[in-house]
N, C-alpha and C. Protein backbone atom coordinates (compact mmCIF):
# COMPACT_ATOMS: atom_id res chain seq x y z
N UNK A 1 28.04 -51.02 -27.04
CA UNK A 1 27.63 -49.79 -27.65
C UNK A 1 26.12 -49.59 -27.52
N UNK A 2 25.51 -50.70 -27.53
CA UNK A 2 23.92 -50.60 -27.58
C UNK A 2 23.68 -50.04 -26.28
N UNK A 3 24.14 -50.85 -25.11
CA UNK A 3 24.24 -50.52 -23.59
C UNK A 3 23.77 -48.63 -23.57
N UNK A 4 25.29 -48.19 -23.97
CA UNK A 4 25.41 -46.85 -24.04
C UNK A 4 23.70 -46.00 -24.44
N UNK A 5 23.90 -46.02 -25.66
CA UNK A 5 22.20 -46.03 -26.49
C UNK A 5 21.65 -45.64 -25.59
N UNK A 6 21.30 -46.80 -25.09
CA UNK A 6 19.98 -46.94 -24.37
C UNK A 6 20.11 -46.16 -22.95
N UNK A 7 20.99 -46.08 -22.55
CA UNK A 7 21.33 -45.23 -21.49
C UNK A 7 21.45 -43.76 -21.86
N UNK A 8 21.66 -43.51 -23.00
CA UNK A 8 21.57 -41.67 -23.47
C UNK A 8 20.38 -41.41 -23.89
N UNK A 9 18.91 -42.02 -24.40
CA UNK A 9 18.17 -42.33 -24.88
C UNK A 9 17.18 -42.31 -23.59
N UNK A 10 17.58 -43.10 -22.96
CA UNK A 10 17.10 -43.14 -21.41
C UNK A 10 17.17 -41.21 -20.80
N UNK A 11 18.01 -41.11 -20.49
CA UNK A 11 18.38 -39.54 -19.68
C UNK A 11 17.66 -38.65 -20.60
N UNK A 12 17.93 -38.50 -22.37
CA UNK A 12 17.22 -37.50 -22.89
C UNK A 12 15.69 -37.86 -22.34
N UNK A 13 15.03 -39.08 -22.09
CA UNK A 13 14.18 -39.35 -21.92
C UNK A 13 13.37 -38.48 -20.82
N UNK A 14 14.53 -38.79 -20.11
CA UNK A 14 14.00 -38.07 -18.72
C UNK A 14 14.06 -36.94 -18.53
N UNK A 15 15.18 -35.96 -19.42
CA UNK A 15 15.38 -34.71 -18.99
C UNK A 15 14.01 -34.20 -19.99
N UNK A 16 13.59 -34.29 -20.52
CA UNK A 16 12.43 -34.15 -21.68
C UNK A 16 11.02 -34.44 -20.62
N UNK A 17 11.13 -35.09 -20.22
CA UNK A 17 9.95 -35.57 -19.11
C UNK A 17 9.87 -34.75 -17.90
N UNK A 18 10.90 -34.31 -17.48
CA UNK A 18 11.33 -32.97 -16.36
C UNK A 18 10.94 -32.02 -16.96
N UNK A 19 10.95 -31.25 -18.04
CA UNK A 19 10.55 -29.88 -18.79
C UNK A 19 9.17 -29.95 -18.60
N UNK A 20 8.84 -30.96 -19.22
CA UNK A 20 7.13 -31.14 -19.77
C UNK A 20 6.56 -31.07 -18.30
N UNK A 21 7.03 -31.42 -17.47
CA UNK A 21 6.20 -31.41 -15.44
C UNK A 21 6.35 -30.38 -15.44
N UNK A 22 8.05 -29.59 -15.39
CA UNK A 22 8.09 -28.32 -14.91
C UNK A 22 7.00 -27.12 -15.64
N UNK A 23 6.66 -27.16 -17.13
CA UNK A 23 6.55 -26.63 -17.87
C UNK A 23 4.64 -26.51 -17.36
N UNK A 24 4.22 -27.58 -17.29
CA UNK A 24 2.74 -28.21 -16.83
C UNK A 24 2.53 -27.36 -15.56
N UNK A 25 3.63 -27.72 -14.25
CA UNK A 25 3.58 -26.81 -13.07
C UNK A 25 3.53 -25.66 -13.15
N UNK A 26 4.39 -24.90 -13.93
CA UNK A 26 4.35 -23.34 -13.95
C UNK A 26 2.45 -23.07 -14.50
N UNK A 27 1.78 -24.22 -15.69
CA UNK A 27 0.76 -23.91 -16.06
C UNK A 27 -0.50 -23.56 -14.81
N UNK A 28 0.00 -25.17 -14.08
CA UNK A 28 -1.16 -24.71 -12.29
C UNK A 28 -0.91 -23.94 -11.84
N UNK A 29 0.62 -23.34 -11.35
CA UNK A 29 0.75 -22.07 -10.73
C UNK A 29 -0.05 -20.82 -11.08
N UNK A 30 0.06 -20.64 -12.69
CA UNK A 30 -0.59 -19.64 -13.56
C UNK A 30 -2.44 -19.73 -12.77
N UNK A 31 -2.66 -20.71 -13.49
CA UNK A 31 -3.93 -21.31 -13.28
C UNK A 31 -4.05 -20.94 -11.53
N UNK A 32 -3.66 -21.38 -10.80
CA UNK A 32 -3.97 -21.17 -9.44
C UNK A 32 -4.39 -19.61 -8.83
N UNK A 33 -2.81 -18.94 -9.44
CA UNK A 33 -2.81 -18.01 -8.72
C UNK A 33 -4.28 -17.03 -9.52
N UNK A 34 -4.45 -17.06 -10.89
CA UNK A 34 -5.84 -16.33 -11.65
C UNK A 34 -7.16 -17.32 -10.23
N UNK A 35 -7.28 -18.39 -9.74
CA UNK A 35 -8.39 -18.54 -8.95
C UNK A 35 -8.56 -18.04 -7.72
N UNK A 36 -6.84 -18.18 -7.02
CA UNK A 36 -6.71 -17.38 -6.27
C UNK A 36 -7.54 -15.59 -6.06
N UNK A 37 -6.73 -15.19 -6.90
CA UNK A 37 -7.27 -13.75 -7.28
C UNK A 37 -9.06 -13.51 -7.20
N UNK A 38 -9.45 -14.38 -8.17
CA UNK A 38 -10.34 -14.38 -8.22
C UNK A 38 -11.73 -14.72 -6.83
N UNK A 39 -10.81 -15.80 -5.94
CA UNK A 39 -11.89 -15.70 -4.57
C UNK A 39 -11.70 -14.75 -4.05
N UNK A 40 -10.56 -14.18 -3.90
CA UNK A 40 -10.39 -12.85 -3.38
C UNK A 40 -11.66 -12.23 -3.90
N UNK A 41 -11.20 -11.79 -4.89
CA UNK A 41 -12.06 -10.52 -5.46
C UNK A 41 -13.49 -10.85 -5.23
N UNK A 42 -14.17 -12.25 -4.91
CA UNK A 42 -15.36 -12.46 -4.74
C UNK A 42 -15.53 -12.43 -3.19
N UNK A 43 -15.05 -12.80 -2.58
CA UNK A 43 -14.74 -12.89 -1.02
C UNK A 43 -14.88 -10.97 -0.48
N UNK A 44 -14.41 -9.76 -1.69
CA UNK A 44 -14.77 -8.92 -1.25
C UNK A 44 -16.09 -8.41 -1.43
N UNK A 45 -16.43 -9.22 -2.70
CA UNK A 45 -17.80 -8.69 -3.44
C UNK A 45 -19.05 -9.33 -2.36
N UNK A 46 -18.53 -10.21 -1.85
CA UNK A 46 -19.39 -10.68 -1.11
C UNK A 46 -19.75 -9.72 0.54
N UNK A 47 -18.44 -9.58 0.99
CA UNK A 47 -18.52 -8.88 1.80
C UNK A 47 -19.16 -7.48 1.73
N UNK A 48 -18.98 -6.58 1.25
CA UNK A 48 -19.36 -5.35 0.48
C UNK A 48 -21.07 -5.88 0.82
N UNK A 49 -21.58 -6.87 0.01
CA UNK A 49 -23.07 -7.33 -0.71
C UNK A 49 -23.57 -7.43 1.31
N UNK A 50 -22.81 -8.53 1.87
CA UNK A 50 -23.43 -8.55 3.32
C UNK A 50 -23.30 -7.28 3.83
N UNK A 51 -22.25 -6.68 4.09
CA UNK A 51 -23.05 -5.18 4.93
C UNK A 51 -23.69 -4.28 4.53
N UNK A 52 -24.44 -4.02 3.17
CA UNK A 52 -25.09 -3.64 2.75
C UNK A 52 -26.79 -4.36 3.17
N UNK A 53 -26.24 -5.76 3.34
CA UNK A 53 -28.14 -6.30 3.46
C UNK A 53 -28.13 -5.99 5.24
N UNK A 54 -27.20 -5.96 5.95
CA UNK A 54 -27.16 -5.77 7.46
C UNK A 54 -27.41 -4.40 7.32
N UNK A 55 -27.43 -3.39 6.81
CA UNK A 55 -27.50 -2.18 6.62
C UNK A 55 -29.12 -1.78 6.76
N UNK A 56 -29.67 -2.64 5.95
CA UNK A 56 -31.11 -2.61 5.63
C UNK A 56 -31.44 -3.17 6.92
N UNK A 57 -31.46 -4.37 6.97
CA UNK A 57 -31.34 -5.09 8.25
C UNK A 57 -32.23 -3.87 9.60
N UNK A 58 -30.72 -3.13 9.10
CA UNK A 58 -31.04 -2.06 11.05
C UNK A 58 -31.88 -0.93 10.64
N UNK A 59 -32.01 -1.01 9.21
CA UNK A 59 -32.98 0.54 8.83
C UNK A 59 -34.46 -0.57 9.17
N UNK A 60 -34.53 -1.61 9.05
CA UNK A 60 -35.76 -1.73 8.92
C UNK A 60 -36.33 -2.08 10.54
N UNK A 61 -35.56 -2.49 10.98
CA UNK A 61 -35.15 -2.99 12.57
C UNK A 61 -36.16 -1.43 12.84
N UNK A 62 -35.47 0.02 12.69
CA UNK A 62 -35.86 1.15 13.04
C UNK A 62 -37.52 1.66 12.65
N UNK A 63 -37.52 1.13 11.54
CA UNK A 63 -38.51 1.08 11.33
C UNK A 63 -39.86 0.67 12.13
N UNK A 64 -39.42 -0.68 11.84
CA UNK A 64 -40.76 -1.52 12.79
C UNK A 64 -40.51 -1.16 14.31
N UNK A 65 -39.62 -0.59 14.36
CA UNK A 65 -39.50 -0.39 15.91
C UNK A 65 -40.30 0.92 16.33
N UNK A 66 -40.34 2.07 15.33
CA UNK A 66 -40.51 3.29 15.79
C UNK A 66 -39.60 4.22 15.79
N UNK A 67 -38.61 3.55 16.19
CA UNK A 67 -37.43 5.01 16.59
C UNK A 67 -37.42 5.74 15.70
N UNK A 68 -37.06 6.91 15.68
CA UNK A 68 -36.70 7.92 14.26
C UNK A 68 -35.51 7.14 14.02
N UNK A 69 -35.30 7.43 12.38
CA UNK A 69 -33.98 6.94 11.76
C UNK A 69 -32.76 7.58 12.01
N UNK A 70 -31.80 7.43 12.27
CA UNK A 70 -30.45 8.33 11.52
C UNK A 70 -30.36 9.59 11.04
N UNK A 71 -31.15 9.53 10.49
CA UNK A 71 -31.10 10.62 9.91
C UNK A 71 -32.00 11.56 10.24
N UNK A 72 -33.24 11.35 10.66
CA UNK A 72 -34.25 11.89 11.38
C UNK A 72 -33.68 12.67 12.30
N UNK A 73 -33.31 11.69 13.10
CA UNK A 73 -32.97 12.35 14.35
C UNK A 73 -31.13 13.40 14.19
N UNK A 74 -30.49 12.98 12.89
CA UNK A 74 -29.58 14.07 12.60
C UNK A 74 -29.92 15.64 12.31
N UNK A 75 -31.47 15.59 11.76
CA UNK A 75 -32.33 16.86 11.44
C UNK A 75 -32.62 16.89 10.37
N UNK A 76 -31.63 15.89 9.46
CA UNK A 76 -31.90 15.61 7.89
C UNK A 76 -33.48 15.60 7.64
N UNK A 77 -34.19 16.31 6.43
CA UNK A 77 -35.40 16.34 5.93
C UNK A 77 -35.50 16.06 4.11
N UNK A 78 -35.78 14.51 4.62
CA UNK A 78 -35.48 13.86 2.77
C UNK A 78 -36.82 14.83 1.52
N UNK A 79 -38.16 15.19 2.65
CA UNK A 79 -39.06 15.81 1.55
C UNK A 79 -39.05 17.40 1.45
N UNK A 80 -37.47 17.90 1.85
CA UNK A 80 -37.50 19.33 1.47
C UNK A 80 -36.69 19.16 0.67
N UNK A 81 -37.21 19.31 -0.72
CA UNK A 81 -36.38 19.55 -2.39
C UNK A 81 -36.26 20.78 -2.32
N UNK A 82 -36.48 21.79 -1.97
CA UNK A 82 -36.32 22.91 -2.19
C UNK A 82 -35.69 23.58 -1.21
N UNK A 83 -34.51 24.62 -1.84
CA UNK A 83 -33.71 25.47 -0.54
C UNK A 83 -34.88 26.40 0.22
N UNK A 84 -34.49 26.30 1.14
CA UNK A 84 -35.47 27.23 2.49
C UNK A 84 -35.30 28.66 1.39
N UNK A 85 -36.74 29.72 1.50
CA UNK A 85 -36.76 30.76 1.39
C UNK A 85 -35.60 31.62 2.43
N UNK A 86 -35.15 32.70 1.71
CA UNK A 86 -34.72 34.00 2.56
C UNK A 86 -35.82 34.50 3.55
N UNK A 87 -35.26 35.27 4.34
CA UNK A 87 -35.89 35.76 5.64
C UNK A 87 -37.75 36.58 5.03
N UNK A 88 -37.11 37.24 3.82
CA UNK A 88 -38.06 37.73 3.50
C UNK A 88 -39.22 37.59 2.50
N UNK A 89 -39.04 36.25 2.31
CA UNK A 89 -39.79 35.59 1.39
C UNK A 89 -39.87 36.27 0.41
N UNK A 90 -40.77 36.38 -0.75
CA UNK A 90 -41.11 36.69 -1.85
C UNK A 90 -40.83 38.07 -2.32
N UNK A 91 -41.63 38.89 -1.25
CA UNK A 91 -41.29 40.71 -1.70
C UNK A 91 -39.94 40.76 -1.82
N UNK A 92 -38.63 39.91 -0.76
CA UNK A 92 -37.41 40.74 -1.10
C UNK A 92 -36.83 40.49 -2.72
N UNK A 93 -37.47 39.70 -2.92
CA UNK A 93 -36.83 39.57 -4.53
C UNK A 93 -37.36 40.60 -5.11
């Protein structure tokens, strides 16, 4: 009878010891997949951050070089704040 015991005692043992792993695993999975996510999301932040400094990079490249910028040479004019007058300037108002 003792035999027995110890042999049911034994298995609850183990099936109790199986939960607590499985139970632990699902916790790393949890855990993993939130780090997962998370290089991602830095892996884009990062990316985003580098072509932005390569960005500068070629504005300044233009710079020291001379060439007109981008935009220069699109016709863009960053120091006109103000809409162009009408044909007739001032009197037609």
């Amino acid at each position: 009878m003792e035999y027995a015991q110890i042999v049911a005692a034994t298995e609850r043992q183990f099936t109790d010891e199986e939960r607590d792993i499985e139970a632990r695993q699902a916790e790393v999975d949890t855990a993993q997949a939130l780090l997962d996510r998370r290089r991602r999301a830095l892996k884009r932040k990062r990316s985003g951050f580098t072509k932005m400094v390569e960005g500068w990079r070629t504005l300044d490249v233009e710079v020291v070089s001379g060439k007109p910028s981008r935009s220069d040479a699109a016709g863009d004019d960053e120091d006109q704040d103000e809409p162009p007058e009408p044909a007739g300037g001032e009197a037609a108002a």
